[in-house]
Protein backbone atom coordinates (compact mmCIF):
# COMPACT_ATOMS: atom_id res chain seq x y z
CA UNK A 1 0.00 0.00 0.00
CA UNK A 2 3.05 2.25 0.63
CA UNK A 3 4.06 2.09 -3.05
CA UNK A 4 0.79 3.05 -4.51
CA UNK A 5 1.28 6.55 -2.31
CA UNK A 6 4.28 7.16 -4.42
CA UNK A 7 2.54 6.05 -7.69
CA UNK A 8 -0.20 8.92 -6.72
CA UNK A 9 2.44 11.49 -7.70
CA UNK A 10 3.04 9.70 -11.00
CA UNK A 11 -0.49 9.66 -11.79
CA UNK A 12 -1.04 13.23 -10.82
CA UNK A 13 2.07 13.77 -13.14
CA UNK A 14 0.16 12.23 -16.08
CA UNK A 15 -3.00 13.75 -15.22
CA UNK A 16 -2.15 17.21 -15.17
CA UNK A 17 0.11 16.51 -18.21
CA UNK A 18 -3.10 15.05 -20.32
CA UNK A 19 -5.74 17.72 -18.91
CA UNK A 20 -3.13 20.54 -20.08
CA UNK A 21 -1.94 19.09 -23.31
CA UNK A 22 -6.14 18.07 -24.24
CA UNK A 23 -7.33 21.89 -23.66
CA UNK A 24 -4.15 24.11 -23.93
CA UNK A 25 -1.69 22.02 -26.08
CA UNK A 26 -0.25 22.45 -29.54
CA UNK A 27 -3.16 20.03 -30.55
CA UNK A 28 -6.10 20.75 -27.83
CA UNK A 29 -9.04 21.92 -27.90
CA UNK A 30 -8.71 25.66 -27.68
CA UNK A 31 -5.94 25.35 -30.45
CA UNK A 32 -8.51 23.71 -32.74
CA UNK A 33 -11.39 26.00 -31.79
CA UNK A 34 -8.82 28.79 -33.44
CA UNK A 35 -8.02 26.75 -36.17
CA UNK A 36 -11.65 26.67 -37.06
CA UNK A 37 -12.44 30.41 -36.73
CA UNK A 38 -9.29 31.20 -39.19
CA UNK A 39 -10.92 28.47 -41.64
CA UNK A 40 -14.07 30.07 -41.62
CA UNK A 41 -12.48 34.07 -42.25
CA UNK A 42 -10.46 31.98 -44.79
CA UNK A 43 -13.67 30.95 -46.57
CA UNK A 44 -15.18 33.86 -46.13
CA UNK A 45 -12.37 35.67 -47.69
CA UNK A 46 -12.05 33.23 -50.69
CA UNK A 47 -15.96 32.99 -51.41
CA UNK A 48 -15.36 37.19 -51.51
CA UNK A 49 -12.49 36.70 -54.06
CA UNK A 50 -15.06 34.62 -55.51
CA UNK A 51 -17.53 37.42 -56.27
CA UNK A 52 -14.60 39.49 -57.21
CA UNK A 53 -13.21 37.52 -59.53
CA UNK A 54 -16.63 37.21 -61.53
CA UNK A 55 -16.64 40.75 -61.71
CA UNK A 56 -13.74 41.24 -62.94
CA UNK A 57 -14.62 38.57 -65.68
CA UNK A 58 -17.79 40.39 -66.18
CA UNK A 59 -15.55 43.98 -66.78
CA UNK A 60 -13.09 41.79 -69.30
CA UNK A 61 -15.49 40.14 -71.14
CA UNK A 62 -17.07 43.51 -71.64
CA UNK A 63 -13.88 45.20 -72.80
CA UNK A 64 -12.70 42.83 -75.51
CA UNK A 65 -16.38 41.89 -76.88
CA UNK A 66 -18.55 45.36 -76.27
CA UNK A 67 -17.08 48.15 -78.34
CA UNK A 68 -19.33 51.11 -76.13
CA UNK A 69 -17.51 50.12 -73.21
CA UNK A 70 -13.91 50.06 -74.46
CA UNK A 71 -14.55 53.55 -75.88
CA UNK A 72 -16.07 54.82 -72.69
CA UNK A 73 -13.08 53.11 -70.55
CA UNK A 74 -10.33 54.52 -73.31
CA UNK A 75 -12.30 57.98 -72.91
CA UNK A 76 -11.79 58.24 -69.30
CA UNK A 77 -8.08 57.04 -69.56
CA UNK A 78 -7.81 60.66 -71.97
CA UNK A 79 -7.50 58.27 -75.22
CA UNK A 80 -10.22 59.47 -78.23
CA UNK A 81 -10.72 58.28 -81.98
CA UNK A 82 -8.49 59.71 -84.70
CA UNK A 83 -10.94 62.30 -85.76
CA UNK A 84 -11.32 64.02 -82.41
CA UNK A 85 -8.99 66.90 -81.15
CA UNK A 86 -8.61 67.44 -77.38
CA UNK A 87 -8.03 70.62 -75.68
CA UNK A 88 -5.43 69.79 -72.79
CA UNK A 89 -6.08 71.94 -69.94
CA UNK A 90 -3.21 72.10 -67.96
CA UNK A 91 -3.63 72.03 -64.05
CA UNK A 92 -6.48 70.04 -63.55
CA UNK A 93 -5.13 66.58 -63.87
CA UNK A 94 -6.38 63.81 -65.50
CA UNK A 95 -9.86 62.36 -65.26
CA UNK A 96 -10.60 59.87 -62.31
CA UNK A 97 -8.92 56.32 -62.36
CA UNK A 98 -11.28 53.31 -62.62
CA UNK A 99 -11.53 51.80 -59.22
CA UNK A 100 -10.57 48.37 -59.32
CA UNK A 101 -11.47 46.04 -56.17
CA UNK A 102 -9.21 43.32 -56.17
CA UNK A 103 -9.72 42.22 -52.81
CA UNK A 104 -7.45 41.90 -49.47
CA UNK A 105 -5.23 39.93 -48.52
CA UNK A 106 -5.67 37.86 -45.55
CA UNK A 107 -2.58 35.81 -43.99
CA UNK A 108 -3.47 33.60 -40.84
CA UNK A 109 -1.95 33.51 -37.70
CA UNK A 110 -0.80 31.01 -35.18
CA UNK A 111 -3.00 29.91 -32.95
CA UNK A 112 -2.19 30.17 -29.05
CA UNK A 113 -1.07 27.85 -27.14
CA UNK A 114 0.56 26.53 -24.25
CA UNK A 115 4.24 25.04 -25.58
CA UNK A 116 4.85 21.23 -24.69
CA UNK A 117 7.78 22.05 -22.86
CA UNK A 118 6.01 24.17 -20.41
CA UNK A 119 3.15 21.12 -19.97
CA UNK A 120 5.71 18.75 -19.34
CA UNK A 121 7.54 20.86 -16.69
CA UNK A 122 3.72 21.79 -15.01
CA UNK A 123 3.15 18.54 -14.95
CA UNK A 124 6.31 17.48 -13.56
CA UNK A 125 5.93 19.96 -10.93
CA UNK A 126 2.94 18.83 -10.29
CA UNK A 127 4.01 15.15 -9.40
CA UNK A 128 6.40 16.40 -7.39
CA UNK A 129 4.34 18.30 -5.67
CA UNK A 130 1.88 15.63 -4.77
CA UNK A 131 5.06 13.00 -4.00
CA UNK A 132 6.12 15.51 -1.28
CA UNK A 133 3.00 16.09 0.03
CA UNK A 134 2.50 12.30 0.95
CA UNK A 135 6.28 11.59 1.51
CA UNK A 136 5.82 14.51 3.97
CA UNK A 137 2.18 12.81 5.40
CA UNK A 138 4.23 9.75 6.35
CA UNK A 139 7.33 11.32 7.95
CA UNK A 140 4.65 12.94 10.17
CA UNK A 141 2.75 10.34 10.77
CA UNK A 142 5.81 7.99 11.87
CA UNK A 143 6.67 11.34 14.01
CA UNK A 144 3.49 10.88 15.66
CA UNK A 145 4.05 6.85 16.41
C-alpha cells in the first residue's frame, strides 16, 4: 500500500500533463477552436475573391467583346478616336482612375497555445508536488508513532 502513495504522484504527473496538453496544447481543444475560426475568415475571404473575380470577368469580357464600353473606358483614360482633337487643360489633372477592387489579402496567424515544454515541466511539478505532500504525510505520521 506504501508504493501506490508514491505512484499517486506519478499519476497526478500524467493527469495534469493530459488535462493541459487536451485543452491548452499544440493540438487541444482551444488550439482547434482557433483553427476553425481562421478556416471560416479563410472561406469567407475566398468565397469574396469569388464574387470578385466574376466581376472582374464580367468587366473583361465587356472590354474585348462590347465596343461602347472600351470607348467609354479609353475615354476616361484621356484616349479618343483619330478624328477628335482634345483641348489639354493644364492644371487640372487627369480624369478619375477606374476603381478596381481586387480584394485583401488575408494571412493567418498562429493559434495560441501553451508550448509542450512548459506542460511537461507543469506537470512534472505537479508530481512532485503531490510525492512531497505524501512523503511529507508519512514522515509525520511515523513522528506521531
Amino acid at each position: 500500500m506504501r508504493i501506490m502513495k508514491y505512484l499517486t504522484g506519478i499519476w497526478a504527473a500524467i493527469a495534469v500533463y493530459t488535462l493541459f496538453s487536451f485543452f491548452g496544447g499544440p493540438k487541444g481543444l482551444i488550439a482547434f477552436d482557433y483553427l476553425l475560426n481562421e478556416r471560416e475568415i479563410q472561406l469567407d475571404n475566398i468565397n469574396d475573391l469569388g464574387i470578385i473575380n466574376e466581376e472582374l470577368d464580367r468587366s473583361k469580357n465587356n472590354l474585348l467583346y462590347d465596343y461602347d464600353t472600351m470607348m467609354v473606358l479609353a475615354r476616361q483614360l484621356g484616349y479618343g478616336r483619330e478624328d477628335e482633337r482634345f483641348i489639354r487643360i493644364v492644371g487640372l489633372g487627369n480624369t478619375l482612375p477606374v476603381p478596381v477592387i481586387t480584394g485583401k489579402v488575408y494571412s493567418a496567424q498562429n493559434p495560441n497555445f501553451i508550448p509542450d515544454l512548459n506542460i511537461k515541466i507543469t506537470a512534472l511539478c505537479a508530481g512532485l508536488l503531490v510525492f512531497a505532500f505524501l512523503l511529507m504525510l508519512e514522515i509525520i505520521e511515523k513522528r506521531t508513532r
